[in-house]
Protein backbone atom coordinates (compact mmCIF):
# COMPACT_ATOMS: atom_id res chain seq x y z
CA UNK A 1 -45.25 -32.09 -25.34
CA UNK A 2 -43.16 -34.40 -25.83
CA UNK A 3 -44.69 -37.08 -23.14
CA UNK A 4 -48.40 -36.14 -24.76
CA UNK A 5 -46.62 -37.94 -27.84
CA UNK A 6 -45.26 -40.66 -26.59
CA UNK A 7 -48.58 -41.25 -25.08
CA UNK A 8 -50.39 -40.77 -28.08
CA UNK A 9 -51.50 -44.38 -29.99
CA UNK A 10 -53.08 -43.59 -33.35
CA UNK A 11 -56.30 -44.63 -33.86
CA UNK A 12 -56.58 -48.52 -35.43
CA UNK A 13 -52.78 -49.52 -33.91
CA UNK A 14 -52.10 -52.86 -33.18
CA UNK A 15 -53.16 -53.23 -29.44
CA UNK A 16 -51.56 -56.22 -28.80
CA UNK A 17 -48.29 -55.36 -29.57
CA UNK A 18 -47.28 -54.10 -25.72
CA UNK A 19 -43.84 -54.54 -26.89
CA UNK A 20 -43.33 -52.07 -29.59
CA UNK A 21 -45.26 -49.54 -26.72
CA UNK A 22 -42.93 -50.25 -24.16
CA UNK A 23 -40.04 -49.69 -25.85
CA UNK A 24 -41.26 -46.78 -27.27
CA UNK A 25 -42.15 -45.76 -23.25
CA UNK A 26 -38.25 -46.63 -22.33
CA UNK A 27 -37.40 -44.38 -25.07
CA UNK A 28 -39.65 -41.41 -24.05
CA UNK A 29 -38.46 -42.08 -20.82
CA UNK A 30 -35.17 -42.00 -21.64
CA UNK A 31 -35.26 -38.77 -23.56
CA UNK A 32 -37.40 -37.12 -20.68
CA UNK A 33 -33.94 -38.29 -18.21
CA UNK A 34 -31.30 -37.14 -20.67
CA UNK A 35 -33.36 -33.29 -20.44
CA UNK A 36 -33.36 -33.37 -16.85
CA UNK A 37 -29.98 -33.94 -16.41
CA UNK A 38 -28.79 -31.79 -18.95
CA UNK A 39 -30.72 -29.09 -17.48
CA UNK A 40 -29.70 -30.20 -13.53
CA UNK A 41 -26.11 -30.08 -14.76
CA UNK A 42 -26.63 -26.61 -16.56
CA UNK A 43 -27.91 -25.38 -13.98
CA UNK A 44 -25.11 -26.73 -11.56
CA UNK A 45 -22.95 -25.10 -14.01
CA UNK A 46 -24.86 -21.31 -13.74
CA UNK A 47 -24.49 -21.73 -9.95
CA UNK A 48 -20.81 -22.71 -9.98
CA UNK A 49 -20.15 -19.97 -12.31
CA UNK A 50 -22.55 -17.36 -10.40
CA UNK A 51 -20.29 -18.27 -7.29
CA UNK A 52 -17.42 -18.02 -8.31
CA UNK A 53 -17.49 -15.05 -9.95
CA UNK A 54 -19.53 -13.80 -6.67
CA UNK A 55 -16.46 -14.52 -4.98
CA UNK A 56 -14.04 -12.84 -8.04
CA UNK A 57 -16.33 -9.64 -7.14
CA UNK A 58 -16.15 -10.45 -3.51
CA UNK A 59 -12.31 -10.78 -3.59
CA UNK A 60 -11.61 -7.81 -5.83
CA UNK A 61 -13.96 -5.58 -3.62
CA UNK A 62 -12.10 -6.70 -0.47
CA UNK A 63 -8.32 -5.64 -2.18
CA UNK A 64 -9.73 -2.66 -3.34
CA UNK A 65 -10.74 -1.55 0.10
CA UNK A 66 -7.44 -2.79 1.44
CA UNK A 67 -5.65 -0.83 -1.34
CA UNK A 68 -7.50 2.48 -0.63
CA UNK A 69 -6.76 1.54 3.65
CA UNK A 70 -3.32 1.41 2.40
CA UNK A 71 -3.06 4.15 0.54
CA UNK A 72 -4.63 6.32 2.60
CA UNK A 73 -2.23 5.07 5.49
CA UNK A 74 0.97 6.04 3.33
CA UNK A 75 -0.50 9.53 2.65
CA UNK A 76 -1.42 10.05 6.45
CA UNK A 77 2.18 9.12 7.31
CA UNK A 78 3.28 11.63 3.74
CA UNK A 79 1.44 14.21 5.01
CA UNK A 80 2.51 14.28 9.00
CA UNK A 81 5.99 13.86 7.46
CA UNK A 82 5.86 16.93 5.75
CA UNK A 83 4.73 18.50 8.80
CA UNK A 84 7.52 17.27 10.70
CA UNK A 85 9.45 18.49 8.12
CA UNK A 86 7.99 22.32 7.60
CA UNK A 87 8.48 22.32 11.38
CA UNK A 88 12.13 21.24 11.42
CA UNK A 89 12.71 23.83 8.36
CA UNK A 90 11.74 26.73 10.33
CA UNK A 91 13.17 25.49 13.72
CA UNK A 92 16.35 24.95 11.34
CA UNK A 93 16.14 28.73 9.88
CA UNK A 94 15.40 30.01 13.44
CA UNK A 95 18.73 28.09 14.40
CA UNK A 96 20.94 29.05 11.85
CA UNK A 97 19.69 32.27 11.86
CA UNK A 98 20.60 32.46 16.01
CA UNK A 99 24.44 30.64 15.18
CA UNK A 100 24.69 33.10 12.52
CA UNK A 101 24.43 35.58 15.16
CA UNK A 102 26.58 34.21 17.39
CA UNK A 103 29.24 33.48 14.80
CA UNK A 104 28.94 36.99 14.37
CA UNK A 105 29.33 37.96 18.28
CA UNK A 106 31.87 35.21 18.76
CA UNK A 107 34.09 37.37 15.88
CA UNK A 108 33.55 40.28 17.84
CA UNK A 109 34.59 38.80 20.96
CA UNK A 110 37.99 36.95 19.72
CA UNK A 111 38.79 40.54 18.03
CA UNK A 112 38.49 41.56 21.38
CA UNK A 113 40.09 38.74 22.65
CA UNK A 114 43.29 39.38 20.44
CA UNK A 115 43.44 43.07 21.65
CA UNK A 116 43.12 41.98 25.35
CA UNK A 117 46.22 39.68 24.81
CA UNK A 118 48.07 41.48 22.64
CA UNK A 119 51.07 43.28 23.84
CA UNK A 120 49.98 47.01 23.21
CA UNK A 121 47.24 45.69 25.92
CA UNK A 122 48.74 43.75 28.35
CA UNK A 123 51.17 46.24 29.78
CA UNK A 124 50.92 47.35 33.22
CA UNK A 125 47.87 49.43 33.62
CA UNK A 126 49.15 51.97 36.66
CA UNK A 127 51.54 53.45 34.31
CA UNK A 128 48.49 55.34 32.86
CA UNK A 129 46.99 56.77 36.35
CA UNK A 130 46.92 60.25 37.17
CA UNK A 131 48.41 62.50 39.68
CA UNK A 132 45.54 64.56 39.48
CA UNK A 133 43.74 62.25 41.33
CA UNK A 134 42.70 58.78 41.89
CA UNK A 135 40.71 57.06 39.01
CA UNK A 136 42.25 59.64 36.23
CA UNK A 137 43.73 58.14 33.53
CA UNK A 138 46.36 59.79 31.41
CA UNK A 139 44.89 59.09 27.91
CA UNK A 140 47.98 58.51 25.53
CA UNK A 141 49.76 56.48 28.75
CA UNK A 142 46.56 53.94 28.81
CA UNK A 143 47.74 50.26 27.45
CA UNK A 144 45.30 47.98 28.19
CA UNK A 145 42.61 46.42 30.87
CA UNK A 146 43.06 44.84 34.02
CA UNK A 147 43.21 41.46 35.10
CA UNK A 148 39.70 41.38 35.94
CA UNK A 149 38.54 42.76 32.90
CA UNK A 150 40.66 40.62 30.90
CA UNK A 151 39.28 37.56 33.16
CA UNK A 152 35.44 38.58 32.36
CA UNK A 153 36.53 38.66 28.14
CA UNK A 154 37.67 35.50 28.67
CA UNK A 155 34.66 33.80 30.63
CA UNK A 156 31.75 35.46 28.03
CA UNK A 157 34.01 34.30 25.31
CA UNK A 158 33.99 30.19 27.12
CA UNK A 159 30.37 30.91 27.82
CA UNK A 160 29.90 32.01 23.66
CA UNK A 161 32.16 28.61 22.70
CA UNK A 162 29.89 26.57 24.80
CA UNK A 163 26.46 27.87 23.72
CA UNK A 164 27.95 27.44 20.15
CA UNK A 165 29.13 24.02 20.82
CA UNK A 166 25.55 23.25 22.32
CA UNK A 167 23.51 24.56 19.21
CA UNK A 168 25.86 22.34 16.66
CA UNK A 169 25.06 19.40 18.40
CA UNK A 170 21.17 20.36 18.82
CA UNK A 171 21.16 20.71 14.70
CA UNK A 172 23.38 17.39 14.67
CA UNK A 173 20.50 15.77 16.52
CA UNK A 174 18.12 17.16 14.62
CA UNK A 175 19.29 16.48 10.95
CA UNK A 176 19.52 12.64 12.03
CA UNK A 177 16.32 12.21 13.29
CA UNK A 178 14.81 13.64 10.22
CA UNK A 179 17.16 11.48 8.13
CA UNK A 180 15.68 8.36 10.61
CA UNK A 181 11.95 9.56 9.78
CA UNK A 182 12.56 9.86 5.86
CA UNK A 183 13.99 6.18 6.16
CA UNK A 184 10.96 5.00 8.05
CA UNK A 185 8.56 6.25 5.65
CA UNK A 186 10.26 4.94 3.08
CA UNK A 187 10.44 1.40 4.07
CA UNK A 188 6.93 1.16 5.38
CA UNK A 189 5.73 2.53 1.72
CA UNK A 190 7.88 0.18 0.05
CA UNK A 191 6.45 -2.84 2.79
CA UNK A 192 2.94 -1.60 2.07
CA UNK A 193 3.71 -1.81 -1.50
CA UNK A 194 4.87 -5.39 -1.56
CA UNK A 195 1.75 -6.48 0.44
CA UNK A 196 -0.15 -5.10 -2.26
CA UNK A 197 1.63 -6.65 -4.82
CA UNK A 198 1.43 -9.91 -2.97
CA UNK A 199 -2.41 -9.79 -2.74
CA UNK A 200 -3.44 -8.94 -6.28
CA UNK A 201 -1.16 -12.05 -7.22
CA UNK A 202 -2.97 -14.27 -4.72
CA UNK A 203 -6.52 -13.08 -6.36
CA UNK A 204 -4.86 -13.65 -10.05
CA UNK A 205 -4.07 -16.75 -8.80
CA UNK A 206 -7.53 -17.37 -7.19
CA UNK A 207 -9.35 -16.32 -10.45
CA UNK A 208 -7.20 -18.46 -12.90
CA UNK A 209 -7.75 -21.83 -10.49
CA UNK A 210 -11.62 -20.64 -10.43
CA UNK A 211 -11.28 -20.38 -14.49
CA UNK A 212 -9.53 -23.58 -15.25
CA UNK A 213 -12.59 -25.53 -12.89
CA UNK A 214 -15.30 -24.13 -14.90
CA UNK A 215 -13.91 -24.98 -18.31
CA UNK A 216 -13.08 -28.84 -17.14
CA UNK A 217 -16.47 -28.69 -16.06
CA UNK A 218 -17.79 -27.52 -19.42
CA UNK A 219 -15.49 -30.28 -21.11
CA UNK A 220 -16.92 -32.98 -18.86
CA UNK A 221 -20.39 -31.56 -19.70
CA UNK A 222 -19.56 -31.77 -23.57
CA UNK A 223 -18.56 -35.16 -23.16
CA UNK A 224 -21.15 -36.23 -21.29
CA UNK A 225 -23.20 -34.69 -24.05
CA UNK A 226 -21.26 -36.23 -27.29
CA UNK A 227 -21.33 -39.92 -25.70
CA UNK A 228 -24.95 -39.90 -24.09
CA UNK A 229 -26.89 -37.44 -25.30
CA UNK A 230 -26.27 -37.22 -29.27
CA UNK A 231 -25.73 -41.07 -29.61
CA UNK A 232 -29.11 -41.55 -28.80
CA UNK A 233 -30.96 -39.93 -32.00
CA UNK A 234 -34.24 -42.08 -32.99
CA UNK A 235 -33.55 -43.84 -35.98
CA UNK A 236 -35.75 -44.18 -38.34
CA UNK A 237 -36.74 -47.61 -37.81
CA UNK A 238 -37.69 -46.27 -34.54
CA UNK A 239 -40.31 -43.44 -36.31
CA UNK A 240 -41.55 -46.00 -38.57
CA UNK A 241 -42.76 -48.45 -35.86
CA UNK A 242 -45.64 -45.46 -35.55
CA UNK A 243 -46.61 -45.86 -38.81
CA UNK A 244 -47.49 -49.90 -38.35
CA UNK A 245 -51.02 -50.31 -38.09
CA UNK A 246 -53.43 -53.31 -38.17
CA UNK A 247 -56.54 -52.71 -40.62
């Protein structure tokens, strides 16, 4: 439209002024310019913006999948810990319930143990033996054992000390390896939690540098438009000059 008008001479105009329609040309021209690079730098604009906020998306899609990798991780490692841990709870029951046991034998055995060496039992044995024939005991003359007797109290009652001794170091073992496991989970969550942390900041970052870009780019465009474009309004000497005929 607005080149049919500049090329437009009204009927009875002063042909020989090639001046006044030349510089009414350069001005057509020089609107014509002023739209197509206001609409080239527009558009440069929607395809800066378009991008970055392609990336934004891009970016904020790529943490979220990293977040739900993570997070997924941590519960994997959560949820073999508590395996570990329902395990070690009943191999812990099944081990206190066996040193309760033996606690309970070991009692029995160093009551025995006290009878064996105490004096009412440790007097000579033959004393109690019977005329009436070999291996008959005379009840209310009968002290105590023999040596070998005595000898086998004493070995189960080593062998009972030593299985004991074995089991509180098994449950020492075990109670510091859990402690060890609880640690390590702990630490890798906390880890995982600080790379997190460390990449939303880095795409807050990336986002506010991608923000501050597009609005000096929008100021440069408004000054480009308040010194170019909207100091060149026709005047209306410039109208006027369409209105000069020759009759």
């Amino acid at each position: 439209m607005m080149m049919a008008l500049c090329a437009y001479r009204f009927a009875g105009e002063d042909l020989a002024s090639e001046k006044r329609w030349k510089a009414q040309q350069e001005q057509c021209r020089s609107w014509l310019e002023q739209q197509i690079t206001e609409r080239r730098a527009a558009d440069s604009d929607k395809r800066a913006a378009q991008k970055a906020y392609d990336e934004a998306v891009l970016a904020r899609d790529k943490l979220a999948c990293e977040l739900e990798r993570m997070e997924q991780e941590c519960q994997r490692r959560i949820n073999e810990a508590n395996l570990r841990f329902n395990k070690a709870l009943v191999e812990e029951q099944v081990l206190q319930r066996r040193l309760d046991e033996a606690k309970e034998l070991e009692d029995k055995q160093a009551e025995i143990y006290n009878h064996v060496t105490g004096d009412m039992l440790t007097e000579n044995p033959d004393v109690a033996n019977s005329n009436l024939g070999p291996g008959r005991k005379i009840q209310y003359l009968y002290k105590g054992m023999s040596t070998e007797e005595r000898e086998n109290v004493r070995r189960e009652q080593l062998r009972q000390i030593v299985e004991n001794e074995a089991k509180r170091q098994a449950q020492a073992r075990l109670e510091t390896e859990w402690q060890e496991m609880v640690i390590g989970i702990d630490k890798h969550c906390v880890l995982q939690e600080r790379e997190i942390m460390r990449k939303q900041r880095e795409l807050d970052k990336k986002i506010l540098e991608q923000n501050k870009q597009l609005a000096k780019e929008q100021t440069t465009k408004q000054e480009y438009m308040e010194r170019v474009v909207f100091t060149n309004v026709p005047t209306e000497a410039y109208y006027d000059q369409f209105n000069t005929t020759t009759r």
